[in-house]
PDB file of N, CA and C in Angstrom:
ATOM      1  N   UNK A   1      62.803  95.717 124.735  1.00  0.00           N
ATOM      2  CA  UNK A   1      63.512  94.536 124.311  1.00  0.00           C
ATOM      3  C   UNK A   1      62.540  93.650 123.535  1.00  0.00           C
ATOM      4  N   UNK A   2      63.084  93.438 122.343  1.00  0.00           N
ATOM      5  CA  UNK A   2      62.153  91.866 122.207  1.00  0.00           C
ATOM      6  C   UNK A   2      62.523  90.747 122.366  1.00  0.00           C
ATOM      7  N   UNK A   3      61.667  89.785 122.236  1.00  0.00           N
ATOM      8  CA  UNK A   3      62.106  88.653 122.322  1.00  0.00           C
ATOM      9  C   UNK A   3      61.515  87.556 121.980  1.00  0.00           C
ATOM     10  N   UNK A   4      61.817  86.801 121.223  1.00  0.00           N
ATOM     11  CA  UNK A   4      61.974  85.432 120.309  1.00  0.00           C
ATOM     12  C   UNK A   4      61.369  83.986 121.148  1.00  0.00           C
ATOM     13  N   UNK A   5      61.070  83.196 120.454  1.00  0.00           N
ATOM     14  CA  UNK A   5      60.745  81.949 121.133  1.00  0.00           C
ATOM     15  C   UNK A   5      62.128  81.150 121.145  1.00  0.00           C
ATOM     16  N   UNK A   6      62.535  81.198 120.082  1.00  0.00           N
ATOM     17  CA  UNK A   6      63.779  80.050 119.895  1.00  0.00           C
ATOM     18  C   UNK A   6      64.447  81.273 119.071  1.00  0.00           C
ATOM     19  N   UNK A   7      66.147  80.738 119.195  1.00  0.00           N
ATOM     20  CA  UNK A   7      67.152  81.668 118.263  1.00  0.00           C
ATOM     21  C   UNK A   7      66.776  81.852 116.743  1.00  0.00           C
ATOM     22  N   UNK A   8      66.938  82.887 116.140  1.00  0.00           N
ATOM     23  CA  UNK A   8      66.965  83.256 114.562  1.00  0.00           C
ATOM     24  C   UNK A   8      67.435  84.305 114.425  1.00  0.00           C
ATOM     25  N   UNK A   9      68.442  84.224 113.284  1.00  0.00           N
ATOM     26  CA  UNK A   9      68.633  85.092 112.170  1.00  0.00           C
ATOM     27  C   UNK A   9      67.497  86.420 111.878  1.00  0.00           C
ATOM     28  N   UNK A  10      66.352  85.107 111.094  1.00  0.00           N
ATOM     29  CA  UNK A  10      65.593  86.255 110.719  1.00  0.00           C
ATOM     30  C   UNK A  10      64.726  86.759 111.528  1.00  0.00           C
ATOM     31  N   UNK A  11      64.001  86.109 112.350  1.00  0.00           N
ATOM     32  CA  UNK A  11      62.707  86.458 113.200  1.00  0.00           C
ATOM     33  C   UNK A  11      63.204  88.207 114.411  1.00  0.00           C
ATOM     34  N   UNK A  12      65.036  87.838 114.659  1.00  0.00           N
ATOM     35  CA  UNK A  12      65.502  89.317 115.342  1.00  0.00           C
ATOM     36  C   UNK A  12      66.007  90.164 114.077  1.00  0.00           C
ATOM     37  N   UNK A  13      65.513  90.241 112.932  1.00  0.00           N
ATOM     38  CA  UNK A  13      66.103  91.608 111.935  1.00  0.00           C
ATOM     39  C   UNK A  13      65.028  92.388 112.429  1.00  0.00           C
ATOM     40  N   UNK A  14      65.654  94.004 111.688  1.00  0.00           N
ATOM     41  CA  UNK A  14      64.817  95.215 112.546  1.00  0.00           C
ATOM     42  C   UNK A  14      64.830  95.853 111.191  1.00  0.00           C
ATOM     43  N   UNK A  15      64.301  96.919 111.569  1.00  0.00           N
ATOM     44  CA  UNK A  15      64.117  97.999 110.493  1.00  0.00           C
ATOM     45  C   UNK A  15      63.766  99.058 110.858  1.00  0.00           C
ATOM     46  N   UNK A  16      64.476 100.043 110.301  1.00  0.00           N
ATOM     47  CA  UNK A  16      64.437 101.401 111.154  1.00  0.00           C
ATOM     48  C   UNK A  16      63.503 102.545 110.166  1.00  0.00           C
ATOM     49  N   UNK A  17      62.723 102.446 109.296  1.00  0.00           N
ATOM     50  CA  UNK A  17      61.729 102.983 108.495  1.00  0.00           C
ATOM     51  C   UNK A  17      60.910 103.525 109.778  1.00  0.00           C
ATOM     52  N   UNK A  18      60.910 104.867 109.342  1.00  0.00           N
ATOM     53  CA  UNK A  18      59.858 105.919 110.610  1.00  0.00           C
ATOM     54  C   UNK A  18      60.323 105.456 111.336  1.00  0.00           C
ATOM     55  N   UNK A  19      61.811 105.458 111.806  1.00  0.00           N
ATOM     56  CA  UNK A  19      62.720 106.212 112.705  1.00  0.00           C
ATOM     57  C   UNK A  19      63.584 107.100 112.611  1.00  0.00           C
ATOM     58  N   UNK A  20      63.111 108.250 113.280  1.00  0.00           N
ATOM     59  CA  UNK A  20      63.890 109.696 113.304  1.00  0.00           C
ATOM     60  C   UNK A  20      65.138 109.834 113.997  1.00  0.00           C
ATOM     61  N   UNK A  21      65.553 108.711 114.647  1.00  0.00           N
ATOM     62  CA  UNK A  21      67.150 109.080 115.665  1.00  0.00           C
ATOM     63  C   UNK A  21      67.675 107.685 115.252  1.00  0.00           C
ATOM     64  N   UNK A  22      68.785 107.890 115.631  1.00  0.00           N
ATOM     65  CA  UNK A  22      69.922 106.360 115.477  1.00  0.00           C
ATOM     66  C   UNK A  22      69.938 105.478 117.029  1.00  0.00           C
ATOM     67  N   UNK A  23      70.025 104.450 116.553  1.00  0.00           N
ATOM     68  CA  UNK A  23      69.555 103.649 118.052  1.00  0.00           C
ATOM     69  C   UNK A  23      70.925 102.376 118.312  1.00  0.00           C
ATOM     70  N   UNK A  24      71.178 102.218 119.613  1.00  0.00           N
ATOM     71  CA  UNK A  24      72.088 101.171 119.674  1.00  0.00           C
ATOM     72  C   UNK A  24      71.415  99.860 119.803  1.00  0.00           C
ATOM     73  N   UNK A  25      72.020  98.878 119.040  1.00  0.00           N
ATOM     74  CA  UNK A  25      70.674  97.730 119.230  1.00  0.00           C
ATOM     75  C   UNK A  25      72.145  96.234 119.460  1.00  0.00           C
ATOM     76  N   UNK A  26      71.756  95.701 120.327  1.00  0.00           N
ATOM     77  CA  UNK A  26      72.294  94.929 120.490  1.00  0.00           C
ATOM     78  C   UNK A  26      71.480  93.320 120.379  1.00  0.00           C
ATOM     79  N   UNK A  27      72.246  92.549 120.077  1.00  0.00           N
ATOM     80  CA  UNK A  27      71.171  90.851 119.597  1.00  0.00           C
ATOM     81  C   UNK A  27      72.434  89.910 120.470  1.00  0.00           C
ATOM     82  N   UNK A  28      71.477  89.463 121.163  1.00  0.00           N
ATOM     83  CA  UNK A  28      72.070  88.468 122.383  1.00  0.00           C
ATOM     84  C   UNK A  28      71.133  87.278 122.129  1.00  0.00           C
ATOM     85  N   UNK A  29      72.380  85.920 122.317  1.00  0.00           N
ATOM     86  CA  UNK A  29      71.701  84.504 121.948  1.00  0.00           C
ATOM     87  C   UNK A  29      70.902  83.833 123.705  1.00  0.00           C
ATOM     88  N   UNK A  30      70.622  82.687 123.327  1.00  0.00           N
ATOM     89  CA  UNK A  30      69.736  82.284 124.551  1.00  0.00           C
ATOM     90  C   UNK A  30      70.180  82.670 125.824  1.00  0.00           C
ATOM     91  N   UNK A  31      71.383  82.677 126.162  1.00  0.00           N
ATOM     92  CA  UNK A  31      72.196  82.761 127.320  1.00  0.00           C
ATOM     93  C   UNK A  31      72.440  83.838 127.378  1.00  0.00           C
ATOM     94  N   UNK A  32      71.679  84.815 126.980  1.00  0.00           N
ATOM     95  CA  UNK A  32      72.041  86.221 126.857  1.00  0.00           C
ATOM     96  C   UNK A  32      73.455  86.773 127.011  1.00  0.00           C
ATOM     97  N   UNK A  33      73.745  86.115 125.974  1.00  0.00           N
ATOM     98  CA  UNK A  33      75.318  86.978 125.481  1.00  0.00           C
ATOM     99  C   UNK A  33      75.108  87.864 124.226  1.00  0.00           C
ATOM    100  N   UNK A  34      76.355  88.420 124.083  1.00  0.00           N
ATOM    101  CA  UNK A  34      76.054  89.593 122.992  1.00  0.00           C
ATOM    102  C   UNK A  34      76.858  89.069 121.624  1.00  0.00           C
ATOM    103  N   UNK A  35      75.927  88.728 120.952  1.00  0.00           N
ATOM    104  CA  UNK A  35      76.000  88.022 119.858  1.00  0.00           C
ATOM    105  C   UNK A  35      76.688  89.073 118.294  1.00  0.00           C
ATOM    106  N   UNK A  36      76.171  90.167 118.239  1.00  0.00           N
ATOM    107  CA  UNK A  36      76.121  91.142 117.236  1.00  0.00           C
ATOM    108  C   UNK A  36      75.272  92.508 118.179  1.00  0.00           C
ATOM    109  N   UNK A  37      76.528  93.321 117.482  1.00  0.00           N
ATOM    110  CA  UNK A  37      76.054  94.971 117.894  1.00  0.00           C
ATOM    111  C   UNK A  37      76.147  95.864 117.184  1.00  0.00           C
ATOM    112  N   UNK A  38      75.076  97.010 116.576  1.00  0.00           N
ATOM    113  CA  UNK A  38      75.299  97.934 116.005  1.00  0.00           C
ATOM    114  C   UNK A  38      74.979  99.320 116.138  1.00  0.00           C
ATOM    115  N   UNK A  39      75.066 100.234 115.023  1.00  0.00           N
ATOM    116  CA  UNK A  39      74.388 101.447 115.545  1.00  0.00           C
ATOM    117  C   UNK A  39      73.557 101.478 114.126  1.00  0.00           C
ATOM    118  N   UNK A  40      72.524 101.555 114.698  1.00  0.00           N
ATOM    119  CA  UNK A  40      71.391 101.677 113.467  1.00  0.00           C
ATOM    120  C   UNK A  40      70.850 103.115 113.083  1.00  0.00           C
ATOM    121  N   UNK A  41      71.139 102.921 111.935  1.00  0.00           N
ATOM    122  CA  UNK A  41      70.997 104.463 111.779  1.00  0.00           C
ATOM    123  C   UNK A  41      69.254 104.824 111.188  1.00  0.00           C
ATOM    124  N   UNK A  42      68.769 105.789 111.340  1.00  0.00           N
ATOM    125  CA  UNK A  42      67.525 106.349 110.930  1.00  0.00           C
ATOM    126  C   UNK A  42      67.386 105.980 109.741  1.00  0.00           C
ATOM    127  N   UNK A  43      65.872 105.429 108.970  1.00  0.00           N
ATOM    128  CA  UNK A  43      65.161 105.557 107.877  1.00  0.00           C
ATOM    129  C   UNK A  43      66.004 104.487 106.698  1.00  0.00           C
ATOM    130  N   UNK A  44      66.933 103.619 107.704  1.00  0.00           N
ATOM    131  CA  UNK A  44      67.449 102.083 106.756  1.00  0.00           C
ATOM    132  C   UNK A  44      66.528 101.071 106.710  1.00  0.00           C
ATOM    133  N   UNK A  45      66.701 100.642 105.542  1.00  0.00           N
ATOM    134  CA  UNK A  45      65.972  99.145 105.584  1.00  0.00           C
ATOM    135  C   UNK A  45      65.856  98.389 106.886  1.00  0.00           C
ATOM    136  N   UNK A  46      67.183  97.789 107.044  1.00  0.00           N
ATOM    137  CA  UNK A  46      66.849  96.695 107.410  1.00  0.00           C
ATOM    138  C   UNK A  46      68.374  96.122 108.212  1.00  0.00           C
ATOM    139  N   UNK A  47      68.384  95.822 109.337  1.00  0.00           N
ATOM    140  CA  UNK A  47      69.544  94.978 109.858  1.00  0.00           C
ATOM    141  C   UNK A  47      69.261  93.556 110.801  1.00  0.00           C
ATOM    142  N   UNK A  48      70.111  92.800 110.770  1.00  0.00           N
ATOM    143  CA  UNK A  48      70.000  91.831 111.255  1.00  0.00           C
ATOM    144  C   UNK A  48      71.766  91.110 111.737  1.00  0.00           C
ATOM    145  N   UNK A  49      71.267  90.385 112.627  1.00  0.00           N
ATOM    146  CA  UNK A  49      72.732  89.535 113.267  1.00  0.00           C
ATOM    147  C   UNK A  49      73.027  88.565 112.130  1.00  0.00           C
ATOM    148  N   UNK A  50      74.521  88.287 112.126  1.00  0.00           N
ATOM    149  CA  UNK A  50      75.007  87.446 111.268  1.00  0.00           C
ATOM    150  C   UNK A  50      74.963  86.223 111.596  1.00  0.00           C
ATOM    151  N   UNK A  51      74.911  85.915 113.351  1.00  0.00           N
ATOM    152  CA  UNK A  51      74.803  84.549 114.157  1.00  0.00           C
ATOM    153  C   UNK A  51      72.816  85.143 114.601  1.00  0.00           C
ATOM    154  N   UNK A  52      72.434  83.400 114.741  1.00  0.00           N
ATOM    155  CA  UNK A  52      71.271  83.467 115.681  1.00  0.00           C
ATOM    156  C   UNK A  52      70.710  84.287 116.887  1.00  0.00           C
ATOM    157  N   UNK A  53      69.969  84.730 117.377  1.00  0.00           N
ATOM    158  CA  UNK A  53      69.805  85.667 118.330  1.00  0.00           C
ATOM    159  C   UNK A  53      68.299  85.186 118.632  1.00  0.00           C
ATOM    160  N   UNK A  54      68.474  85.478 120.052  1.00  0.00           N
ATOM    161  CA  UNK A  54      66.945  85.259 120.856  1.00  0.00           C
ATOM    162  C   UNK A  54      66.227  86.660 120.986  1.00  0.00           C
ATOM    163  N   UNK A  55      67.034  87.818 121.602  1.00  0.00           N
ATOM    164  CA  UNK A  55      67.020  88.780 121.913  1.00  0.00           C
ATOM    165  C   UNK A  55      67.880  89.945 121.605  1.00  0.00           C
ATOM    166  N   UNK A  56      66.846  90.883 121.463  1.00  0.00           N
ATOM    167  CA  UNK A  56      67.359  92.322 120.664  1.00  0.00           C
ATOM    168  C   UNK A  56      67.341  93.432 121.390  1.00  0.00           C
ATOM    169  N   UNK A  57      68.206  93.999 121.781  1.00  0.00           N
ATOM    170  CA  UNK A  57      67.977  95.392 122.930  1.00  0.00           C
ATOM    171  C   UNK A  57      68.453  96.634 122.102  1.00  0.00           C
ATOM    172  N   UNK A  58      67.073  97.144 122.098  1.00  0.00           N
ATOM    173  CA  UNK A  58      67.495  98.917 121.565  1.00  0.00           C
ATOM    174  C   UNK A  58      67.578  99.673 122.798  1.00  0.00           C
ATOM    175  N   UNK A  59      68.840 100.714 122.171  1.00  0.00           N
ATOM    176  CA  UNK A  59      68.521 101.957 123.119  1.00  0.00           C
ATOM    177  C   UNK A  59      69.606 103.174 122.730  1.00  0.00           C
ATOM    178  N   UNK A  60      69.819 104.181 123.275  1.00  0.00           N
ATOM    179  CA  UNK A  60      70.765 104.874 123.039  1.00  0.00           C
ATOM    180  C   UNK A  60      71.812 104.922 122.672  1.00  0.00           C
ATOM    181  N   UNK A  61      72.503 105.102 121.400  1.00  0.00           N
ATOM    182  CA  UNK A  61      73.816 104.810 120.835  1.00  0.00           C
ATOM    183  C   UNK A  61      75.159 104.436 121.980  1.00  0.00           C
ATOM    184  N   UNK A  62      75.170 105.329 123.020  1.00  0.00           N
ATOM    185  CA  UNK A  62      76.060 105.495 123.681  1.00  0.00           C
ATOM    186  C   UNK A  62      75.669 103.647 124.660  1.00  0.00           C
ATOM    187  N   UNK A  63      74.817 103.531 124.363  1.00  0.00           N
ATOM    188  CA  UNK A  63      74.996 102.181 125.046  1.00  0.00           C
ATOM    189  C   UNK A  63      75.943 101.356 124.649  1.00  0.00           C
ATOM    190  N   UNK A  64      75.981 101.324 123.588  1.00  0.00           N
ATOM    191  CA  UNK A  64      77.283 100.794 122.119  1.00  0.00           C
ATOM    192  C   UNK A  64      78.419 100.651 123.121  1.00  0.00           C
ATOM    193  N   UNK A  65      79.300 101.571 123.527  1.00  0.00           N
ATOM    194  CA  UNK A  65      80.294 102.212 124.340  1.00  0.00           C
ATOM    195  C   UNK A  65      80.693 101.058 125.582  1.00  0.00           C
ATOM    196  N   UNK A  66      80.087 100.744 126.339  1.00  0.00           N
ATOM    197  CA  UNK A  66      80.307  99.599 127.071  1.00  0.00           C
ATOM    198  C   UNK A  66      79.925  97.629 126.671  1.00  0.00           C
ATOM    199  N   UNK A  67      79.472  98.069 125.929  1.00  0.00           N
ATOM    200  CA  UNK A  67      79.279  96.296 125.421  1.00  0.00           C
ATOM    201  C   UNK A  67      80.431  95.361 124.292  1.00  0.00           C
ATOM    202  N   UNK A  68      80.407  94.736 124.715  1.00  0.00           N
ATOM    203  CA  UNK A  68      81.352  93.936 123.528  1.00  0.00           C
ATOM    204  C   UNK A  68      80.927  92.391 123.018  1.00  0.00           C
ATOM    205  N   UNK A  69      81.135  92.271 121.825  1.00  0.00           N
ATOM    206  CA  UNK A  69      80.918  90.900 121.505  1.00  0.00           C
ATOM    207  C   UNK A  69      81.085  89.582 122.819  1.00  0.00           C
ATOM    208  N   UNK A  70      80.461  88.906 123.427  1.00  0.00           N
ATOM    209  CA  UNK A  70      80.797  87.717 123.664  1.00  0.00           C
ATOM    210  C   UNK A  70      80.517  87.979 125.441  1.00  0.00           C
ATOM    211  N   UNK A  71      80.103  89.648 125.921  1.00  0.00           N
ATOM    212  CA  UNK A  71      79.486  89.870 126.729  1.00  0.00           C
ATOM    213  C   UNK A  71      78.255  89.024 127.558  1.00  0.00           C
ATOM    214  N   UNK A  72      77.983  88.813 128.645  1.00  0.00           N
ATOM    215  CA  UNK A  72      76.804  88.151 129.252  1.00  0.00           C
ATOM    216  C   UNK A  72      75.576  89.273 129.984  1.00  0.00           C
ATOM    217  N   UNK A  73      75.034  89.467 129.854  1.00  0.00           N
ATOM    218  CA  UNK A  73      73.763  90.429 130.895  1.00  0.00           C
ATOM    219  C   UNK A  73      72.816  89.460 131.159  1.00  0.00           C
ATOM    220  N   UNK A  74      72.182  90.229 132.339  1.00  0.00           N
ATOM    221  CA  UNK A  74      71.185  89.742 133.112  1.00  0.00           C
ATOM    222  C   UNK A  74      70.387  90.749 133.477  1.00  0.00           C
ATOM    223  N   UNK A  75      68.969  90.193 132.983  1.00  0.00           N
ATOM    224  CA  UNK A  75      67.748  90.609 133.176  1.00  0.00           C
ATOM    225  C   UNK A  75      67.311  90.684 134.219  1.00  0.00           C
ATOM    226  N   UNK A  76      65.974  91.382 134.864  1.00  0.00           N
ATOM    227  CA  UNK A  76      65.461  90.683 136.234  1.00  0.00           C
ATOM    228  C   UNK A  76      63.903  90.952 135.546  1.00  0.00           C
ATOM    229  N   UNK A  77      63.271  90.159 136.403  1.00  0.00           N
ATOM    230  CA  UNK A  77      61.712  90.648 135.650  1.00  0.00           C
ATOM    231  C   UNK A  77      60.946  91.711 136.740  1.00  0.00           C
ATOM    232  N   UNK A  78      60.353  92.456 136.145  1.00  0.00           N
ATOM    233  CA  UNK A  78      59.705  93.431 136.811  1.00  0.00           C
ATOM    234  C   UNK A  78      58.436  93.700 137.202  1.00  0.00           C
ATOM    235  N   UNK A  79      57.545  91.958 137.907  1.00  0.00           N
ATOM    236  CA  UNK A  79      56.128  91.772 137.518  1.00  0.00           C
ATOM    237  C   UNK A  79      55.848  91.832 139.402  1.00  0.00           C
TER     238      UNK A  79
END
């Protein structure tokens, strides 16, 4: 996951250059809701959320499959 100091546009765009598989990436705002979701495909420029985002979660396309716009998750920390 990454993650941002304060919400942006630009600071959560990604880019999938020297990436060999397609990834599900989801961008959730402070309150970790799900702001914008896509499936990013291998060896594109460049994507980014259309609204602000704190946080960006890649992972397996099929993650796509259960999330929806306007969704909430919760983290736990693992220290």
């Amino acid at each position: 996951m990454l993650v941002e100091s304060k919400e942006s546009r630009v600071s959560t765009a990604i880019h999938m250059l020297g990436v060999f598989i397609p990834l599900g990436v989801v961008w959730l705002d402070s309150e970790q809701r799900v702001v914008h979701l896509t499936l990013a495909k291998p060896w594109r420029l460049s994507y980014s959320s259309p609204r602000a985002a704190r946080y960006v979660l890649e992972g397996p396309p099929s993650m796509l499959e259960s999330l929806r716009i306007g969704d909430q998750l919760a983290f736990e920390n693992e220290s």
